[in-house]
C-alpha atoms as a PDB file:
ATOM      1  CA  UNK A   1      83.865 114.071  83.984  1.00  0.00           C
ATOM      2  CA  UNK A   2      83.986 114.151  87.739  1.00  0.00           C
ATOM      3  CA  UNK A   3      87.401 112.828  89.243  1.00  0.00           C
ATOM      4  CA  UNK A   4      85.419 110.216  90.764  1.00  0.00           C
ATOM      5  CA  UNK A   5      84.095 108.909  87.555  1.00  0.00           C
ATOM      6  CA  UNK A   6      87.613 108.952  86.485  1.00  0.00           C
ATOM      7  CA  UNK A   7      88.447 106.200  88.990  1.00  0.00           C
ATOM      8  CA  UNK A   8      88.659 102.616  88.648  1.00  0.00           C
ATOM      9  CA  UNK A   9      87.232 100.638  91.402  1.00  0.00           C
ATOM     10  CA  UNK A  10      89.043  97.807  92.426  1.00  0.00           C
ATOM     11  CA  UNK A  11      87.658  94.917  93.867  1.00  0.00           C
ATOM     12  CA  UNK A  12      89.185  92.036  95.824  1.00  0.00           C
ATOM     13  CA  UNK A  13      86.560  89.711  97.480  1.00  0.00           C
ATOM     14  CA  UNK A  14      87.344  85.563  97.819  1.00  0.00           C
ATOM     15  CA  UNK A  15      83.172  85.462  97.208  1.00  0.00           C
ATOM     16  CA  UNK A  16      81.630  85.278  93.852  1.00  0.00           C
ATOM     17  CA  UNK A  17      77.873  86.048  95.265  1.00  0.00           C
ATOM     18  CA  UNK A  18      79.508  89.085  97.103  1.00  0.00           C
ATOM     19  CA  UNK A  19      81.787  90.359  94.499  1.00  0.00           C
ATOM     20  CA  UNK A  20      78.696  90.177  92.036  1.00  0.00           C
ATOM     21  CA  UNK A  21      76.261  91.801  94.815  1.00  0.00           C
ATOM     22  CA  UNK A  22      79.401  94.792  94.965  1.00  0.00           C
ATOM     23  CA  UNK A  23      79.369  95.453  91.179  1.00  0.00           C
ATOM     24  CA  UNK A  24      75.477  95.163  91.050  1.00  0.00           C
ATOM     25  CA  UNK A  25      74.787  97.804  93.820  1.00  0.00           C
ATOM     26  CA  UNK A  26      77.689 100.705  92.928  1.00  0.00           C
ATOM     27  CA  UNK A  27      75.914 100.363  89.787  1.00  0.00           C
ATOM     28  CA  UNK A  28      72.519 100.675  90.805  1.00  0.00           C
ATOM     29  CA  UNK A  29      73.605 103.406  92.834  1.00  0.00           C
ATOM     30  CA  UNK A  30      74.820 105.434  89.707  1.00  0.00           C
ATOM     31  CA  UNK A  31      78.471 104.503  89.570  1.00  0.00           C
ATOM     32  CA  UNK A  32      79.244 103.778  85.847  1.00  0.00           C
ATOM     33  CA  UNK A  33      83.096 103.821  86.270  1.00  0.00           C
ATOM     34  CA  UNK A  34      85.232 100.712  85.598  1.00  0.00           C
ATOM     35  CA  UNK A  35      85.941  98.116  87.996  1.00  0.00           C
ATOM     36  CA  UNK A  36      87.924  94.915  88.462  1.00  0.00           C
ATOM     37  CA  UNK A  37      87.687  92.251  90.328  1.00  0.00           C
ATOM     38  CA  UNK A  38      90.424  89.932  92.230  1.00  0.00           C
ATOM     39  CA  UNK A  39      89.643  86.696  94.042  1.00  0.00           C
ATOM     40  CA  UNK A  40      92.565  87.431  96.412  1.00  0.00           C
ATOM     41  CA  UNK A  41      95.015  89.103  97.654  1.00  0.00           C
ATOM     42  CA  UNK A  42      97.917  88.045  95.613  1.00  0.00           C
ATOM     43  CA  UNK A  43      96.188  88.855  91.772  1.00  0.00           C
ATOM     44  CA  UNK A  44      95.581  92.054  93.447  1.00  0.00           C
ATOM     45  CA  UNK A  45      98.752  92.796  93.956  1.00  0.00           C
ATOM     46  CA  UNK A  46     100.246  91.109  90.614  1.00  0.00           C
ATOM     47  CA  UNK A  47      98.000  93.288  89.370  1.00  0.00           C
ATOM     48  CA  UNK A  48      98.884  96.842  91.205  1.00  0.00           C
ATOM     49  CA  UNK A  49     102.797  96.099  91.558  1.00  0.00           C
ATOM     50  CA  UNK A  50     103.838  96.831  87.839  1.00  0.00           C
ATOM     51  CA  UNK A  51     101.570  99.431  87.169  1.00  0.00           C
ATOM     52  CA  UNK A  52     103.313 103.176  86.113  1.00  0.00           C
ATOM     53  CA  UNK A  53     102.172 105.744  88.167  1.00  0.00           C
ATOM     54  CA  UNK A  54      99.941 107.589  85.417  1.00  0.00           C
ATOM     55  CA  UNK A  55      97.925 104.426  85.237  1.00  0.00           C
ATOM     56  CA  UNK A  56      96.422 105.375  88.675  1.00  0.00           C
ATOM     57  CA  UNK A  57      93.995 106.337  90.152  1.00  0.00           C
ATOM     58  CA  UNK A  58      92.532 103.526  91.857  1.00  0.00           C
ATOM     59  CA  UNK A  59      89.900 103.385  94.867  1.00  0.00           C
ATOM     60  CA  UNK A  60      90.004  99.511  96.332  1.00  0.00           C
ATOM     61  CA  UNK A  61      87.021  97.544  98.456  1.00  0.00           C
ATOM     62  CA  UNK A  62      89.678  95.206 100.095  1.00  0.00           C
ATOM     63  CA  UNK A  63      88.093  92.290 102.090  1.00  0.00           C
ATOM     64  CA  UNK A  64      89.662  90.728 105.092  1.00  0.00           C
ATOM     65  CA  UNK A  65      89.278  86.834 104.761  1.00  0.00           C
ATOM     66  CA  UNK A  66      90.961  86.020 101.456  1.00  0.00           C
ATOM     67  CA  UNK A  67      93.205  83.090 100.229  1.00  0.00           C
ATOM     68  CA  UNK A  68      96.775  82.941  99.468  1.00  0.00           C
ATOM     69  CA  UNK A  69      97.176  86.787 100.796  1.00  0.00           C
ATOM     70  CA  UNK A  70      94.627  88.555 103.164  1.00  0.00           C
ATOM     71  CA  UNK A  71      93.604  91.914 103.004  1.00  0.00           C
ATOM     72  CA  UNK A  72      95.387  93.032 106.619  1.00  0.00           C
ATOM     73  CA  UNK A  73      98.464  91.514 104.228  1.00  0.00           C
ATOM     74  CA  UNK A  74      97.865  93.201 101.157  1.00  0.00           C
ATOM     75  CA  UNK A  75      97.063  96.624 103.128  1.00  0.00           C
ATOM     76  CA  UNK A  76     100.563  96.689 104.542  1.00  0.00           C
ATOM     77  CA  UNK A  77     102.157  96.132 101.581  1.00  0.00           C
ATOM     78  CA  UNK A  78     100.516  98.751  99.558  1.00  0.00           C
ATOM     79  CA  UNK A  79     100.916 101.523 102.712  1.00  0.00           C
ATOM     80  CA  UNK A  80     104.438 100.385 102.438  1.00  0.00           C
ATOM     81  CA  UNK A  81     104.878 100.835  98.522  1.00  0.00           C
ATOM     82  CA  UNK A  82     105.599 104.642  98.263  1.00  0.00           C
ATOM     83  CA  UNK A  83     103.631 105.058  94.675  1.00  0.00           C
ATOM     84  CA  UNK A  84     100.676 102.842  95.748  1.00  0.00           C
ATOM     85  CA  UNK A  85      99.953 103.917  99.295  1.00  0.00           C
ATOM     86  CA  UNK A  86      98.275 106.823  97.778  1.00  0.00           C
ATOM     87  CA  UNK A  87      95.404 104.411  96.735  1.00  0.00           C
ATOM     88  CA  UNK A  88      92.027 104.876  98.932  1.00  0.00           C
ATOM     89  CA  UNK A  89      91.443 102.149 100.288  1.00  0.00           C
ATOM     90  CA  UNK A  90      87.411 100.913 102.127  1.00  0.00           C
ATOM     91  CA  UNK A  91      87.628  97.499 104.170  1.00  0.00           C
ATOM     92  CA  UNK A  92      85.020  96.214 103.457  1.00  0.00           C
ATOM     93  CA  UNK A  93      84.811  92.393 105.200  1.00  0.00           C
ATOM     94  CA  UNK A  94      82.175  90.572 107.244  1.00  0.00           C
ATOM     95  CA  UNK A  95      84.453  91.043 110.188  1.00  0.00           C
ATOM     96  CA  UNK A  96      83.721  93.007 113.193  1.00  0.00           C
ATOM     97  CA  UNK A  97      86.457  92.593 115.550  1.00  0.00           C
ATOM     98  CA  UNK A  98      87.519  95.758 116.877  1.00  0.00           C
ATOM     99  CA  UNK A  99      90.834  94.848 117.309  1.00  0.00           C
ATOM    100  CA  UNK A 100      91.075  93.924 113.758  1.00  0.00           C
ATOM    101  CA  UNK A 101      89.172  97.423 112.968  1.00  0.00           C
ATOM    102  CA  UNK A 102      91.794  98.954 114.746  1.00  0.00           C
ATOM    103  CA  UNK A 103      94.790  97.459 112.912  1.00  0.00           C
ATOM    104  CA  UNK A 104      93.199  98.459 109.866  1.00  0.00           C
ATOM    105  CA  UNK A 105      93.014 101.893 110.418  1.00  0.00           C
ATOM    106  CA  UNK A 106      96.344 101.990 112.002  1.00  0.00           C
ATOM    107  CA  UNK A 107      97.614 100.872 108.772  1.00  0.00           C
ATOM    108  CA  UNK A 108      96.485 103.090 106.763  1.00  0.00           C
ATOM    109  CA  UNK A 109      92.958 102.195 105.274  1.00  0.00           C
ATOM    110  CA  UNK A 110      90.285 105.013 104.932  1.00  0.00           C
ATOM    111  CA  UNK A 111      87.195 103.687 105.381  1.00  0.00           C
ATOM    112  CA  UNK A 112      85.648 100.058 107.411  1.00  0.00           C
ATOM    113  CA  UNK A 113      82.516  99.215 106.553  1.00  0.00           C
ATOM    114  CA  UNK A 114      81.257  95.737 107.652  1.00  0.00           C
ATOM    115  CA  UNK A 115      79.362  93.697 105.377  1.00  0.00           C
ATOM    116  CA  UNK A 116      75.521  92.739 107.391  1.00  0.00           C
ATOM    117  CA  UNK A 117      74.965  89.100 107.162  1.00  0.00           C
ATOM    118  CA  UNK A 118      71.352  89.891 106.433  1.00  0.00           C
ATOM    119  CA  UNK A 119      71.165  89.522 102.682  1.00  0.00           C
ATOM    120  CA  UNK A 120      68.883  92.447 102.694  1.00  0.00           C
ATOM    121  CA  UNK A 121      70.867  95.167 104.904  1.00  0.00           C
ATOM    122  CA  UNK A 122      74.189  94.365 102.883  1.00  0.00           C
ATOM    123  CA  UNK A 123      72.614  95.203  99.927  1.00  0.00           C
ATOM    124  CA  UNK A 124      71.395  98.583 101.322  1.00  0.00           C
ATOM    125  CA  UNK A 125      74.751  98.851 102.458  1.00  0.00           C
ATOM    126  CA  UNK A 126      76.210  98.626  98.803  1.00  0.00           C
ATOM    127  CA  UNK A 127      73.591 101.107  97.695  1.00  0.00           C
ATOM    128  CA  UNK A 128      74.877 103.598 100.264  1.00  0.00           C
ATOM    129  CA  UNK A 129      78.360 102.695 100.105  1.00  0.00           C
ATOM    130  CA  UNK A 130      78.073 103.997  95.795  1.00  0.00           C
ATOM    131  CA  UNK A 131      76.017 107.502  96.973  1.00  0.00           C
ATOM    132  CA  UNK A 132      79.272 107.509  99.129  1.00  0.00           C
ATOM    133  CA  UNK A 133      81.403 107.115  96.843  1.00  0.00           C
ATOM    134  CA  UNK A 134      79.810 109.825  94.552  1.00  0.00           C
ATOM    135  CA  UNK A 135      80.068 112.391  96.668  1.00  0.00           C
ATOM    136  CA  UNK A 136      84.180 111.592  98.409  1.00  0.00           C
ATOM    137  CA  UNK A 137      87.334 113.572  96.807  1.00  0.00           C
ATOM    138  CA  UNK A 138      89.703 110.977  95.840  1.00  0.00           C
ATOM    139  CA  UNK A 139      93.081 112.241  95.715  1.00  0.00           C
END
């Protein structure tokens, strides 16, 4: 087993439709590893906070636009946490603003990838985004 396959794919996205496209394409695109989903940022990080250590690793798709905690929220605080800012984590939100790009990045994420509108190009995007995944080293 790859370390890769070891990994458990996180998921936090507000959208059912999306969430379900996510999960859908990484499979379809030959990731078989385990993955959970959050509707927002605060079950994410109910979720995340407690965990020990050895229960990592972890790779999250964190979108932006999420209720009761965003994902700009939720990045800082788990870049801040000393044992969880080790997690990869891949923006991966409908929004383009390159300011907000920016912030991103200068928190700490490893990867933006915006989500196409076009029901057709986001799902090619999902297909590429698990090759992706494949092929990364996750620490």
């Amino acid at each position: 087993m790859t370390d890769t396959e070891r990994v458990t794919i996180l998921i936090a996205e507000d959208d059912d439709g999306h969430a379900e496209l996510i999960r859908e394409h990484l499979q379809e695109a030959g990731l078989h590893n385990p993955m959970r989903r959050f509707h927002d940022g605060r079950d994410l990080l109910d979720f995340l906070l407690p965990r020990r250590e050895e229960l990592l690793p972890y790779l999250l798709l964190l979108d932006i636009r999420m209720p009761r905690l965003d994902g700009i929220d939720v990045l800082k605080k788990l870049k801040s946490d000393k044992r969880l800012r080790t997690i990869p984590v891949m923006m991966l939100t409908t929004t383009d603003d390159p300011r907000e790009i920016d912030q991103c990045y200068q928190l700490g994420c490893n990867c933006y990838i915006t989500k196409p509108i076009e029901f057709k190009c986001f799902t090619e995007t999902l297909k590429r985004l698990g090759l992706f995944i494949q092929i990364i080293r996750l620490p």
